[in-house]
N, C-alpha and C. Protein backbone atom coordinates (compact mmCIF):
# COMPACT_ATOMS: atom_id res chain seq x y z
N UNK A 1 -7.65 25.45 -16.39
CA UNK A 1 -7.77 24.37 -15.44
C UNK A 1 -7.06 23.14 -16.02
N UNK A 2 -6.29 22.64 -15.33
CA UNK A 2 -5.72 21.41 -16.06
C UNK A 2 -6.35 20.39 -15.25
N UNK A 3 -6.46 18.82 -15.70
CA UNK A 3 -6.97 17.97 -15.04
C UNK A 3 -5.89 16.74 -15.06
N UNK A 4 -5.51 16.16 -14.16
CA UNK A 4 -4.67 15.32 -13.96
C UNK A 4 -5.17 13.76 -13.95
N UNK A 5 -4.73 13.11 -14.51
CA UNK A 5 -5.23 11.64 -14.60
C UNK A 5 -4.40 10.63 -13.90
N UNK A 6 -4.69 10.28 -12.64
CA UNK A 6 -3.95 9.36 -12.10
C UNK A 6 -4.53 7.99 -12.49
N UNK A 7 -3.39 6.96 -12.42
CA UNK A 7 -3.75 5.34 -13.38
C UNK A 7 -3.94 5.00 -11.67
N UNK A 8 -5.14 3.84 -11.65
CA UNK A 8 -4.53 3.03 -10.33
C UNK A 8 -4.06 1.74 -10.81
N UNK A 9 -3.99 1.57 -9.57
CA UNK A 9 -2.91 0.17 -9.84
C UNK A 9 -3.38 -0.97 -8.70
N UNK A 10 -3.16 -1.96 -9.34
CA UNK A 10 -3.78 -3.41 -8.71
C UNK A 10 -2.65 -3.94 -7.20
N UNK A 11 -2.91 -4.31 -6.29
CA UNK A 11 -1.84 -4.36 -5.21
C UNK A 11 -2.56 -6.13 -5.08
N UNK A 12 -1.77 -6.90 -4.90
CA UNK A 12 -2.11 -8.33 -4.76
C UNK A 12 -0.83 -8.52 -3.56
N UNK A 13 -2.02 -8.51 -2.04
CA UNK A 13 -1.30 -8.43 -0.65
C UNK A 13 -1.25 -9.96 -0.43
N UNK A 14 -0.02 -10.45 0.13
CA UNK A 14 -0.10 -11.57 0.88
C UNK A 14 0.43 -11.24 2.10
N UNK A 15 -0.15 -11.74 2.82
CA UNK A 15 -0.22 -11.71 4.86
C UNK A 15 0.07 -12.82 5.08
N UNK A 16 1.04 -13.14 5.44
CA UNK A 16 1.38 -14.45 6.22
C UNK A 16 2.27 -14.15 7.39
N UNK A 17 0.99 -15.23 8.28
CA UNK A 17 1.17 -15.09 9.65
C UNK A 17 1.80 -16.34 10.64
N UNK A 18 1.85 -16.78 11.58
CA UNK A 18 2.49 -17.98 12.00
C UNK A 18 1.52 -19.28 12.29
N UNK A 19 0.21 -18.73 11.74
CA UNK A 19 -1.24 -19.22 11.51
C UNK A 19 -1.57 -19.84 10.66
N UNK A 20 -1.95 -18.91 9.72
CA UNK A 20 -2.27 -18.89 8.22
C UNK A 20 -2.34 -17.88 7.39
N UNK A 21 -2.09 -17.79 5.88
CA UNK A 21 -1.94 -17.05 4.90
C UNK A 21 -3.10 -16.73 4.20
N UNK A 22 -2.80 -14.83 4.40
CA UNK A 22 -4.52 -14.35 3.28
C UNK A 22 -3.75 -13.78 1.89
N UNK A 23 -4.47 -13.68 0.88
CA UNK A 23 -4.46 -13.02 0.01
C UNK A 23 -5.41 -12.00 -0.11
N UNK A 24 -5.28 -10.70 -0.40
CA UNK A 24 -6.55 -10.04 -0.51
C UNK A 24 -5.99 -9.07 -1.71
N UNK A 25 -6.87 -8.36 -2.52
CA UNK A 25 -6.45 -7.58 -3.33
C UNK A 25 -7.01 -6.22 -3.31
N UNK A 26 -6.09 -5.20 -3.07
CA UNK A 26 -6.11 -3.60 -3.43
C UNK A 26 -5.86 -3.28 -4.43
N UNK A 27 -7.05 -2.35 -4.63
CA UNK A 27 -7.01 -1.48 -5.82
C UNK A 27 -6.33 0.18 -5.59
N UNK A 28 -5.50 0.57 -5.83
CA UNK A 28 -5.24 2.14 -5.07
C UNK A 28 -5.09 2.68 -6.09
N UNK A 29 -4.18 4.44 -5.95
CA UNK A 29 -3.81 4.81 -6.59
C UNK A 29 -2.52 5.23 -6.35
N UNK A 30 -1.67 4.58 -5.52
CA UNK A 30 -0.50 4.88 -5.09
C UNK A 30 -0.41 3.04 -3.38
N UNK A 31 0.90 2.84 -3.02
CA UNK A 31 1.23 1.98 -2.60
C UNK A 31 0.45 2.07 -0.67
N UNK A 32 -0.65 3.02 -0.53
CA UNK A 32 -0.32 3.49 0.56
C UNK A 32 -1.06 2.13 1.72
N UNK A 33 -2.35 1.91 1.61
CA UNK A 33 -2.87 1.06 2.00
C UNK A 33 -1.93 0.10 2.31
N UNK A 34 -1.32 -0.49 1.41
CA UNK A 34 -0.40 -2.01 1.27
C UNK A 34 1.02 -1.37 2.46
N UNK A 35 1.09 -0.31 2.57
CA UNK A 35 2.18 0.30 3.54
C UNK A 35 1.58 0.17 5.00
N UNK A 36 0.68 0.88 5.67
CA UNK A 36 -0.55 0.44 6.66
C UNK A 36 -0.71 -0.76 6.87
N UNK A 37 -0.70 -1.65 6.17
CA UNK A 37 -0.55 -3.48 6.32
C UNK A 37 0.34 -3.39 6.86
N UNK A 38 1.22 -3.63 6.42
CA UNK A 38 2.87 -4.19 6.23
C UNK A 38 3.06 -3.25 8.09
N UNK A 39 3.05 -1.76 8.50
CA UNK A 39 3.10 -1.57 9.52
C UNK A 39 2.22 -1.80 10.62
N UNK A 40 0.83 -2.09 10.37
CA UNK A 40 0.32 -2.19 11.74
C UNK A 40 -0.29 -3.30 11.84
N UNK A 41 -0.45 -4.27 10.99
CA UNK A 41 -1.27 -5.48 11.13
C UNK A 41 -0.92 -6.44 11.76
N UNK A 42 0.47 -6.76 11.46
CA UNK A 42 1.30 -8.20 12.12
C UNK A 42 1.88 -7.67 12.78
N UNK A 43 1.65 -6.98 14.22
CA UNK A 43 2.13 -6.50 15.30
C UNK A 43 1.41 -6.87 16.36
N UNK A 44 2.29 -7.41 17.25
CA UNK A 44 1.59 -7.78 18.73
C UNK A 44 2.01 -6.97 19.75
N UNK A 45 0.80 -7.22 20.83
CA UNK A 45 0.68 -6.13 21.90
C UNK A 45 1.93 -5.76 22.35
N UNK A 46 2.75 -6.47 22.11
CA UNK A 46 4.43 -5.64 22.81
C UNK A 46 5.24 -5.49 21.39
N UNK A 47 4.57 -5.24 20.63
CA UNK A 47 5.35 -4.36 19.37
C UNK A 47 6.50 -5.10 18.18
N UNK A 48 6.49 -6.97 18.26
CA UNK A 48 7.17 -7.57 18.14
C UNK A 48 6.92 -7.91 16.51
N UNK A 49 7.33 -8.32 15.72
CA UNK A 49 6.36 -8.54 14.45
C UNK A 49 6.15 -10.08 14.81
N UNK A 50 5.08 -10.40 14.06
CA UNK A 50 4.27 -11.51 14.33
C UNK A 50 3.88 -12.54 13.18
N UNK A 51 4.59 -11.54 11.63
CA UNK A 51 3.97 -12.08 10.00
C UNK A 51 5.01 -11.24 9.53
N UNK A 52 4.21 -11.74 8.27
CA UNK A 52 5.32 -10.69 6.84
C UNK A 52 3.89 -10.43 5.97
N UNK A 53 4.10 -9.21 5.50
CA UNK A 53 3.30 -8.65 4.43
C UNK A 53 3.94 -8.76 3.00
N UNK A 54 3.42 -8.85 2.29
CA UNK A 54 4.40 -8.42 0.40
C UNK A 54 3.14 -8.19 -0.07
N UNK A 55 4.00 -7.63 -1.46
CA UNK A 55 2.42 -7.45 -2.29
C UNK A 55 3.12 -7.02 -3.66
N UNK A 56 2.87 -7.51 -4.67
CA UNK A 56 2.87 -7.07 -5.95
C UNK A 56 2.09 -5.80 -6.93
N UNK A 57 2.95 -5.48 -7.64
CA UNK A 57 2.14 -4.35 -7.73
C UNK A 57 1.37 -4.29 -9.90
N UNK A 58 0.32 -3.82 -10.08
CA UNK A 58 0.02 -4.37 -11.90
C UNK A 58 -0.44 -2.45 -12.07
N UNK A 59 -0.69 -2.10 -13.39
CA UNK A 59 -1.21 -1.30 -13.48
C UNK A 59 -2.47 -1.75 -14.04
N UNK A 60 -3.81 -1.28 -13.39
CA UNK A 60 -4.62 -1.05 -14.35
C UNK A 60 -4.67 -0.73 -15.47
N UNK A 61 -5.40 -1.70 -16.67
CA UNK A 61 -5.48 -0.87 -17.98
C UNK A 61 -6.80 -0.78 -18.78
């Protein structure tokens, strides 16, 4: 049996919208969450973008 050790990694999201700006922070183990932002959050009902997502990425240690 082998056992695989995945590291996670720290995601520090900024959302800025034409509003106001969040910071929130993910912990994952790969970029996927912070991808799901970035596509469905700052989208309005006719599909237009509405914000910008980014996010930095750290490894846990």
């Amino acid at each position: 049996m082998f056992v695989i050790k995945r590291s996670r990694k720290r995601y520090l999201v900024t959302i800025e919208s034409n509003v106001q700006t969040i910071v929130i922070l993910v912990i994952a183990i790969d970029d996927g969450m912070c991808r799901i932002l970035r596509n469905h959050l700052l989208v309005d009902d006719n599909g237009n973008k509405i914000g910008k997502v980014s996010f930095t990425e750290t490894v846990l240690g």
